[in-house]
C-alpha atoms as a PDB file:
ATOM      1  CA  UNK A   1      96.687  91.509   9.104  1.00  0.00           C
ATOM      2  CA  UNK A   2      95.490  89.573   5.774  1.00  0.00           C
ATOM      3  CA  UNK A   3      97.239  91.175   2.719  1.00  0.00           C
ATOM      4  CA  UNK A   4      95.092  91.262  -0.461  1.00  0.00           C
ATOM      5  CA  UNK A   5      95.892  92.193  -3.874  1.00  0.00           C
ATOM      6  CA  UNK A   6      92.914  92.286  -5.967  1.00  0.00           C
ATOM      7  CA  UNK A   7      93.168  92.097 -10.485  1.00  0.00           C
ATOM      8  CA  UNK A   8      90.681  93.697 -11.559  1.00  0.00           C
ATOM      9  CA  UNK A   9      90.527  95.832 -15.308  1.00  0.00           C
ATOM     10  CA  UNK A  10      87.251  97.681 -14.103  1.00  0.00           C
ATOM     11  CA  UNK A  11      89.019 100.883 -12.526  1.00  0.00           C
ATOM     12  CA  UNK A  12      85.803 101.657 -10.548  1.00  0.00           C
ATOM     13  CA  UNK A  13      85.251  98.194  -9.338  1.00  0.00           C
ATOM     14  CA  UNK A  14      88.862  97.969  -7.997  1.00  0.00           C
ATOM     15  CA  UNK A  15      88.336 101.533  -6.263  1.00  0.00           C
ATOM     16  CA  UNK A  16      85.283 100.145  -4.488  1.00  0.00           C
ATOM     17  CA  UNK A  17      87.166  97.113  -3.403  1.00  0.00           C
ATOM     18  CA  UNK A  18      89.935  99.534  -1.394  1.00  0.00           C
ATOM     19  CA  UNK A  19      87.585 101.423   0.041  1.00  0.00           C
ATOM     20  CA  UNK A  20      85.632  98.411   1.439  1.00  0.00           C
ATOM     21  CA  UNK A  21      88.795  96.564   2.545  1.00  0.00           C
ATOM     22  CA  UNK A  22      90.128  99.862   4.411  1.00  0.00           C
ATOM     23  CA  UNK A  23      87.109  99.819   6.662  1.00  0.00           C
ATOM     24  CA  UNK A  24      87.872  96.598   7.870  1.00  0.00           C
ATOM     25  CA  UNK A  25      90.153  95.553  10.947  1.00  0.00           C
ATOM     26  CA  UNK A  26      92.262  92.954   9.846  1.00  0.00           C
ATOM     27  CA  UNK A  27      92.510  93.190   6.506  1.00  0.00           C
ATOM     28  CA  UNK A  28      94.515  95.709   3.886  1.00  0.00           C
ATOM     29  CA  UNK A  29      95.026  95.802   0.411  1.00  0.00           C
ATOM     30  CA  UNK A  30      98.130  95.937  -0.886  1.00  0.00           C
ATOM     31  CA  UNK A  31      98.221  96.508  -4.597  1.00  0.00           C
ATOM     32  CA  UNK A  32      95.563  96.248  -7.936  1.00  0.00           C
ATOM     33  CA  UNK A  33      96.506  95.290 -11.458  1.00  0.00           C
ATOM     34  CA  UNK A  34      94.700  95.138 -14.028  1.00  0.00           C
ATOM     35  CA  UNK A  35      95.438  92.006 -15.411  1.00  0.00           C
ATOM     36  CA  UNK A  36      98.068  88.881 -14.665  1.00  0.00           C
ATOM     37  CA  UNK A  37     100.965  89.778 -17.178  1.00  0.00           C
ATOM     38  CA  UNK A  38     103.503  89.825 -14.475  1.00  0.00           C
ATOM     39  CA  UNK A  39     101.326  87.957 -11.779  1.00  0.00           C
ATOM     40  CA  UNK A  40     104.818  85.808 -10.431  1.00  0.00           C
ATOM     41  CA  UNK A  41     106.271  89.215  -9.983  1.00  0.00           C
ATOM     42  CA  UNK A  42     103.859  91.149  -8.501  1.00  0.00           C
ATOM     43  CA  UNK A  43     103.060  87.768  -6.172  1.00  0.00           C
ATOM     44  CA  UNK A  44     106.805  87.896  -4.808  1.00  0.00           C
ATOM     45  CA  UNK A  45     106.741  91.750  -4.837  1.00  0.00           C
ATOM     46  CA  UNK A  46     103.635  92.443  -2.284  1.00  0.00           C
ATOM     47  CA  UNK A  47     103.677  88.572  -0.881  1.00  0.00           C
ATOM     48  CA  UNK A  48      99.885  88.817  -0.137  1.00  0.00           C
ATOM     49  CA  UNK A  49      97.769  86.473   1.626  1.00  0.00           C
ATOM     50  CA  UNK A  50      94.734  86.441  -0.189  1.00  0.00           C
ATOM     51  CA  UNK A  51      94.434  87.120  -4.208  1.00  0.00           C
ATOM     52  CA  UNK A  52      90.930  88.531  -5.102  1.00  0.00           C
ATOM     53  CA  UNK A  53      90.899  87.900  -8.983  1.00  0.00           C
ATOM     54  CA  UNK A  54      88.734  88.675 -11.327  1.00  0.00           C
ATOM     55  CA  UNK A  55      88.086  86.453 -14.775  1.00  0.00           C
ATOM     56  CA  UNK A  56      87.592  87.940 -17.900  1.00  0.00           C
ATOM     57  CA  UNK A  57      90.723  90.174 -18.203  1.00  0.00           C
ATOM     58  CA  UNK A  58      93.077  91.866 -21.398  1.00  0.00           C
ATOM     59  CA  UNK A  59      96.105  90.224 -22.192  1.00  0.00           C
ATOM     60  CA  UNK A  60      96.325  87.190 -19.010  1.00  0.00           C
ATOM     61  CA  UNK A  61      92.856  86.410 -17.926  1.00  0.00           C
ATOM     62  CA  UNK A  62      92.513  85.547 -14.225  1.00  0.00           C
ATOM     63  CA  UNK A  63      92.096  81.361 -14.433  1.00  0.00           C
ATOM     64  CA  UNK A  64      95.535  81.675 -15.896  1.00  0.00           C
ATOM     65  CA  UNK A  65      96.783  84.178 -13.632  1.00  0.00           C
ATOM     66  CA  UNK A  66      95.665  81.601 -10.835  1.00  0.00           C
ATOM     67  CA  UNK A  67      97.203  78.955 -12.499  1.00  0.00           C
ATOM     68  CA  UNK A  68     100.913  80.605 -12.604  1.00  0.00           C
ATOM     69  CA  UNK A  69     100.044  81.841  -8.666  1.00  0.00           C
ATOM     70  CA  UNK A  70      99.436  78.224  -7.916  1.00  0.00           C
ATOM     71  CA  UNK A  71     102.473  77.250  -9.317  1.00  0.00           C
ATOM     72  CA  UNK A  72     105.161  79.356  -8.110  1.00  0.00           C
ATOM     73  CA  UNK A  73     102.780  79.761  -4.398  1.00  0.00           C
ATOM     74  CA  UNK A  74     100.589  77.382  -3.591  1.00  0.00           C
ATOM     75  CA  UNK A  75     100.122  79.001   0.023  1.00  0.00           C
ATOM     76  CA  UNK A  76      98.446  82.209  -1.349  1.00  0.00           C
ATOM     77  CA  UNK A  77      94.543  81.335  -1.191  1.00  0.00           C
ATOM     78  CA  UNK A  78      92.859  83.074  -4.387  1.00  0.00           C
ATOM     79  CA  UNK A  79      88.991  84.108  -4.480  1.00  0.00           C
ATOM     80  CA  UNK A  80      87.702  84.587  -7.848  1.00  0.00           C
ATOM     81  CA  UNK A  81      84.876  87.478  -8.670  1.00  0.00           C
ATOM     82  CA  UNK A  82      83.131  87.205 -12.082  1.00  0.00           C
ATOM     83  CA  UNK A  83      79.664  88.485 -13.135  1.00  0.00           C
ATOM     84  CA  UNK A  84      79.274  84.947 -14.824  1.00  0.00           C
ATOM     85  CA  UNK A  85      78.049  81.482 -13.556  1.00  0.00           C
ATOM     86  CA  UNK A  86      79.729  79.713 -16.221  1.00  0.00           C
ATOM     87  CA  UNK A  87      79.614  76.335 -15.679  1.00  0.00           C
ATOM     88  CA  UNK A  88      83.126  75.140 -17.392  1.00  0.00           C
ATOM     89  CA  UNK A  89      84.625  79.204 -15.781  1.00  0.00           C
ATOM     90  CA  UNK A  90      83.686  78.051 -12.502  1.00  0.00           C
ATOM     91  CA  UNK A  91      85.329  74.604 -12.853  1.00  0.00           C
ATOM     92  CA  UNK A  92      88.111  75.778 -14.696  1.00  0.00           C
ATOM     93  CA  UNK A  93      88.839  78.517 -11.457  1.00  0.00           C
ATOM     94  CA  UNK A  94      88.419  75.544  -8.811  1.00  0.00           C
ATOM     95  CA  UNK A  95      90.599  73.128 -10.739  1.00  0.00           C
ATOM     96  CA  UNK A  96      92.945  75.426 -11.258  1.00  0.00           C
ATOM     97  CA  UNK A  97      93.567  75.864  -7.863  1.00  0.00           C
ATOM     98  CA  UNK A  98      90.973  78.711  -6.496  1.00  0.00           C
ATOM     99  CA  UNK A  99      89.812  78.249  -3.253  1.00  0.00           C
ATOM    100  CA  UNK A 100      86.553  80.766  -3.477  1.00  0.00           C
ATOM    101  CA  UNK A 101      84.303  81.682  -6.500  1.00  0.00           C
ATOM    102  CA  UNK A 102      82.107  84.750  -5.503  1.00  0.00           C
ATOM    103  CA  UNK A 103      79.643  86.531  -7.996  1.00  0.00           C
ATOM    104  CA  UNK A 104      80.318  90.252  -8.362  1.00  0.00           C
ATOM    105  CA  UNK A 105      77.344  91.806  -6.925  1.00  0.00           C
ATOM    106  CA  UNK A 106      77.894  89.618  -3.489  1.00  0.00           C
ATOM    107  CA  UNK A 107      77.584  92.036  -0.504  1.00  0.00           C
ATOM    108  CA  UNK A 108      80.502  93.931   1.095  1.00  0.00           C
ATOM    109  CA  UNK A 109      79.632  91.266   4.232  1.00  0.00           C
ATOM    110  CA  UNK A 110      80.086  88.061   1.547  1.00  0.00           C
ATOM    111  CA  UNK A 111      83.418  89.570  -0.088  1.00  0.00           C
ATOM    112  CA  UNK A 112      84.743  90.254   3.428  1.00  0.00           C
ATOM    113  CA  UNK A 113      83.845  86.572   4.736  1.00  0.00           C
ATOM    114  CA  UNK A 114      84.944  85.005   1.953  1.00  0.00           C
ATOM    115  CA  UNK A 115      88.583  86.326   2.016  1.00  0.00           C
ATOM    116  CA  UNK A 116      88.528  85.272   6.001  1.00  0.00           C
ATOM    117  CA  UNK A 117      87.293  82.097   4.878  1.00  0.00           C
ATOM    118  CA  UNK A 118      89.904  80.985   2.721  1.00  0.00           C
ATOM    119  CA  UNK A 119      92.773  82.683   4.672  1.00  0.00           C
ATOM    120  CA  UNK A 120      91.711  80.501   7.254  1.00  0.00           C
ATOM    121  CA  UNK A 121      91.943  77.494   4.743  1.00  0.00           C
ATOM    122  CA  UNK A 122      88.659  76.655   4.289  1.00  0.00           C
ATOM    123  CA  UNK A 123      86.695  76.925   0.714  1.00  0.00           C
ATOM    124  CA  UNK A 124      83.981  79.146   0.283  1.00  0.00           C
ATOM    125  CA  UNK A 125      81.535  79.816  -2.499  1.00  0.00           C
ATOM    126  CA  UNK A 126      77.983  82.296  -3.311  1.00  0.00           C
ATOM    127  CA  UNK A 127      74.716  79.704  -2.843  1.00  0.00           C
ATOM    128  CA  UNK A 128      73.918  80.240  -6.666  1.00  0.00           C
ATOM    129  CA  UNK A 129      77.498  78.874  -7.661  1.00  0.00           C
ATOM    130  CA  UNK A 130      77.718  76.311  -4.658  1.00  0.00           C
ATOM    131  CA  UNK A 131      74.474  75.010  -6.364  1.00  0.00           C
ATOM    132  CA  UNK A 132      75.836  74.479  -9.588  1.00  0.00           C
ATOM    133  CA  UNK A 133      78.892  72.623  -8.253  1.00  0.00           C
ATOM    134  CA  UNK A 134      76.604  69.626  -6.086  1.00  0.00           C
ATOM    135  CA  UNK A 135      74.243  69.510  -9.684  1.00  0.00           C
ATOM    136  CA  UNK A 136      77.435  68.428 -11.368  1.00  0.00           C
ATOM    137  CA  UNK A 137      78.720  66.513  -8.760  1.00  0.00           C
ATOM    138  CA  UNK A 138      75.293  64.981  -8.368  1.00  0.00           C
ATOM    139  CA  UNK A 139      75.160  63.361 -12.027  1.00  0.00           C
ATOM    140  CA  UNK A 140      76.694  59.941 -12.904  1.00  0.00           C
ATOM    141  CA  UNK A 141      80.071  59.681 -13.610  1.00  0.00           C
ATOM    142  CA  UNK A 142      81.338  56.508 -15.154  1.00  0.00           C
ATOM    143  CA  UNK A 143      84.835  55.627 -13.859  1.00  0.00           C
ATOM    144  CA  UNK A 144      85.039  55.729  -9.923  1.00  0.00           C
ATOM    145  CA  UNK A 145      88.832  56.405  -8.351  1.00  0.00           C
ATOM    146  CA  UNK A 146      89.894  53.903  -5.639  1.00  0.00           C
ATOM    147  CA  UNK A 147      91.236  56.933  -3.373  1.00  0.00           C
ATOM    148  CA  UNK A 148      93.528  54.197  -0.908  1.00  0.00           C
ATOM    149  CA  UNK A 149      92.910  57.417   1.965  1.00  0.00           C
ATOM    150  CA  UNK A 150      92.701  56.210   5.397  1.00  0.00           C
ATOM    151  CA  UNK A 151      89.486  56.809   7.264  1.00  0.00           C
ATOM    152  CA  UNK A 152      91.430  59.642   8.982  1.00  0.00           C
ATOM    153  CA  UNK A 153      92.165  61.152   5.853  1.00  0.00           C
ATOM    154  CA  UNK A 154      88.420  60.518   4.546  1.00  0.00           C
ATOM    155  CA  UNK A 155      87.222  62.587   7.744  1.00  0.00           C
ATOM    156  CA  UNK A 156      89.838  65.281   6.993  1.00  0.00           C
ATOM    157  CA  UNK A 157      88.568  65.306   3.750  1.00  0.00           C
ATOM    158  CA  UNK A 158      84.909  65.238   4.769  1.00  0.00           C
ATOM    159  CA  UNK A 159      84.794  68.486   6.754  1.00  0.00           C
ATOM    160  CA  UNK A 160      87.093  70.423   4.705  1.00  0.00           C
ATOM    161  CA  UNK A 161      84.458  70.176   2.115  1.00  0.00           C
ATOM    162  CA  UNK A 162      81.793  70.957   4.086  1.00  0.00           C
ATOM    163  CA  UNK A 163      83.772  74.605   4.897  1.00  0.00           C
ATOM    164  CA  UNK A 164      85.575  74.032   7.488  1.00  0.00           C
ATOM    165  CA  UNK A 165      88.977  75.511   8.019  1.00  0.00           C
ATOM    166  CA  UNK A 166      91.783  73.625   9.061  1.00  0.00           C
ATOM    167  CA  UNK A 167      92.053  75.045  12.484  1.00  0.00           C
ATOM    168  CA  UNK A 168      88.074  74.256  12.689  1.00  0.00           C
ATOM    169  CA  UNK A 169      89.206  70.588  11.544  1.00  0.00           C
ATOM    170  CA  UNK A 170      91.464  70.086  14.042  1.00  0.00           C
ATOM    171  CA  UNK A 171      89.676  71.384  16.774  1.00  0.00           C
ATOM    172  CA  UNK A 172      86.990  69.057  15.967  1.00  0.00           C
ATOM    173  CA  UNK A 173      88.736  65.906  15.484  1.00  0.00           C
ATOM    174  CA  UNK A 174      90.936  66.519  18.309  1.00  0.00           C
ATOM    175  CA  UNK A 175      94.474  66.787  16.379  1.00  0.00           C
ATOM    176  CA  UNK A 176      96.852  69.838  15.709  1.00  0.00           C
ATOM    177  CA  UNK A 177      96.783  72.168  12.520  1.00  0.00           C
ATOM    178  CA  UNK A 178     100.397  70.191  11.844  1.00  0.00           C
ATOM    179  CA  UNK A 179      98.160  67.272  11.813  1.00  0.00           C
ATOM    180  CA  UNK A 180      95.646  68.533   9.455  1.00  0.00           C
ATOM    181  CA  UNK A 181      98.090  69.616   6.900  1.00  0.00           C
ATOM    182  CA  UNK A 182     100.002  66.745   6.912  1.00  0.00           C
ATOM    183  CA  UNK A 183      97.033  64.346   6.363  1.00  0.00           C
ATOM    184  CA  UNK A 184      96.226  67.260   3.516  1.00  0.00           C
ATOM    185  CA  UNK A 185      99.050  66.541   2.015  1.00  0.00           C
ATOM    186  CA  UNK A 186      98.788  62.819   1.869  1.00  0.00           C
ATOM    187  CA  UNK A 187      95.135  63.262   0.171  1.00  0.00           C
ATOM    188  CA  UNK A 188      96.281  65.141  -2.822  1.00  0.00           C
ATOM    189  CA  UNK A 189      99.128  63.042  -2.991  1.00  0.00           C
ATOM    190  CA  UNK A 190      96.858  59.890  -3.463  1.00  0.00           C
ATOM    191  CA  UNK A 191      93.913  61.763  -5.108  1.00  0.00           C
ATOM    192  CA  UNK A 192      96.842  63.019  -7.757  1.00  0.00           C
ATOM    193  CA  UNK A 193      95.580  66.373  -7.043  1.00  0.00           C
ATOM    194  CA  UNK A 194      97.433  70.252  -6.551  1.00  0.00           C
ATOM    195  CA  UNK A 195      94.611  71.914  -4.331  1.00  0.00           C
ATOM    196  CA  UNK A 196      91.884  71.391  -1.823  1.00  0.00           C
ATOM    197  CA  UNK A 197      89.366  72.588  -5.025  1.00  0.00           C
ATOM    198  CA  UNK A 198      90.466  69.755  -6.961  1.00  0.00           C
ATOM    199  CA  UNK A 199      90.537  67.201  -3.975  1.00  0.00           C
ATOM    200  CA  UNK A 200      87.141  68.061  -3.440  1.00  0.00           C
ATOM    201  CA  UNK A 201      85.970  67.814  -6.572  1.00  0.00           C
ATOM    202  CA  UNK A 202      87.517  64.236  -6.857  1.00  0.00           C
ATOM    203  CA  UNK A 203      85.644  63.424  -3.533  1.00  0.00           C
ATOM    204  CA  UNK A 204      82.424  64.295  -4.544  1.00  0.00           C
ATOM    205  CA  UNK A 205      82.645  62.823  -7.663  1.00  0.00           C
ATOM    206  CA  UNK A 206      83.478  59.521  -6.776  1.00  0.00           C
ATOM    207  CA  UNK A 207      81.644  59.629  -3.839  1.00  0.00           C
ATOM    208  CA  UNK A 208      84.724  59.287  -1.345  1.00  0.00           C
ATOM    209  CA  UNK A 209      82.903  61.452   1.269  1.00  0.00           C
END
């Protein structure tokens, strides 16, 4: 069962988010709030799986409230909703640690496949924003990184931003899941990086994969 807490200040939107998620095997929603004022708390409270978080919120807006999740539990995988494709909000979610950046009118079927997605550990993102991120990624950028990853780690690194999961990873490259993470852990170790967002972004940018 994939626990989800959702932050959301639109009291209608949040309703509509239960009442998808309790149609669907596998997954149940655990608590809303409003906001992130006590987002550490209500993290080791309900211990969810999956965050679905909205941006523009009163008091702690979500790319903070992802931040401080990060932090303090870097294993919960977050999925960010907005109505905007704001260029620096998107990369602001990602390099804060998101792992999905969905637009708010995405289908019931896109909301529910991107939570699996990124419980599963892979990445996902709507076409329009996924466009936006290869457009930046695609124009010049002046000082390269020498990443020092092995070609192991580059192949790793390869599928997981294509989408792939880390169980899909592993099954294709013939390794465990153990395997996976540890070589995971090695890239954002030499990328300097605190999520699979961020090691991605490095990647493309510098043209490691």
């Amino acid at each position: 069962m994939i626990r989800i807490v959702v932050y959301d200040d639109n009291s209608h939107r949040t309703a509509s988010l239960q009442a998808l998620l309790s149609y669907v095997e596998g997954m149940e929603c655990v608590a809303t709030f409003p906001d992130c004022t006590q987002v550490v708390d209500d993290m080791r409270t309900w211990q969810p799986d999956v965050v679905l978080m909205d941006i523009e919120m009163p008091q702690v807006d979500g790319i903070s409230g992802v931040a401080q999740i990060k932090q303090h539990f870097p294993q919960i995988r977050i999925v960010m909703q907005t109505v905007f494709e704001d260029d620096e909000k998107i990369f602001s979610s990602l390099k804060a640690g998101a792992e999905g950046y969905i637009l708010k009118n995405a289908s019931a079927e896109k909301i529910t496949q991107s939570i699996e997605e990124v419980y599963q550990g892979g990445a996902y993102m709507t076409p329009s924003v996924a466009l936006r991120v290869m457009q930046y990624f695609n124009r010049p950028q002046p000082v390269p990184v020498t990443s020092g990853l092995t070609p192991k780690e580059i192949e790793v690194l390869r599928h997981l931003s294509d989408g792939l999961s880390y169980k899909m990873v592993a099954d294709k490259m013939g390794i465990s899941y153990f395997t996976v993470n540890s070589h995971v852990k090695k890239i954002y170790e030499k990328l300097h990086v605190h999520s699979l967002g961020e090691a991605v972004s490095v990647a493309l940018r510098n043209k490691i994969v």
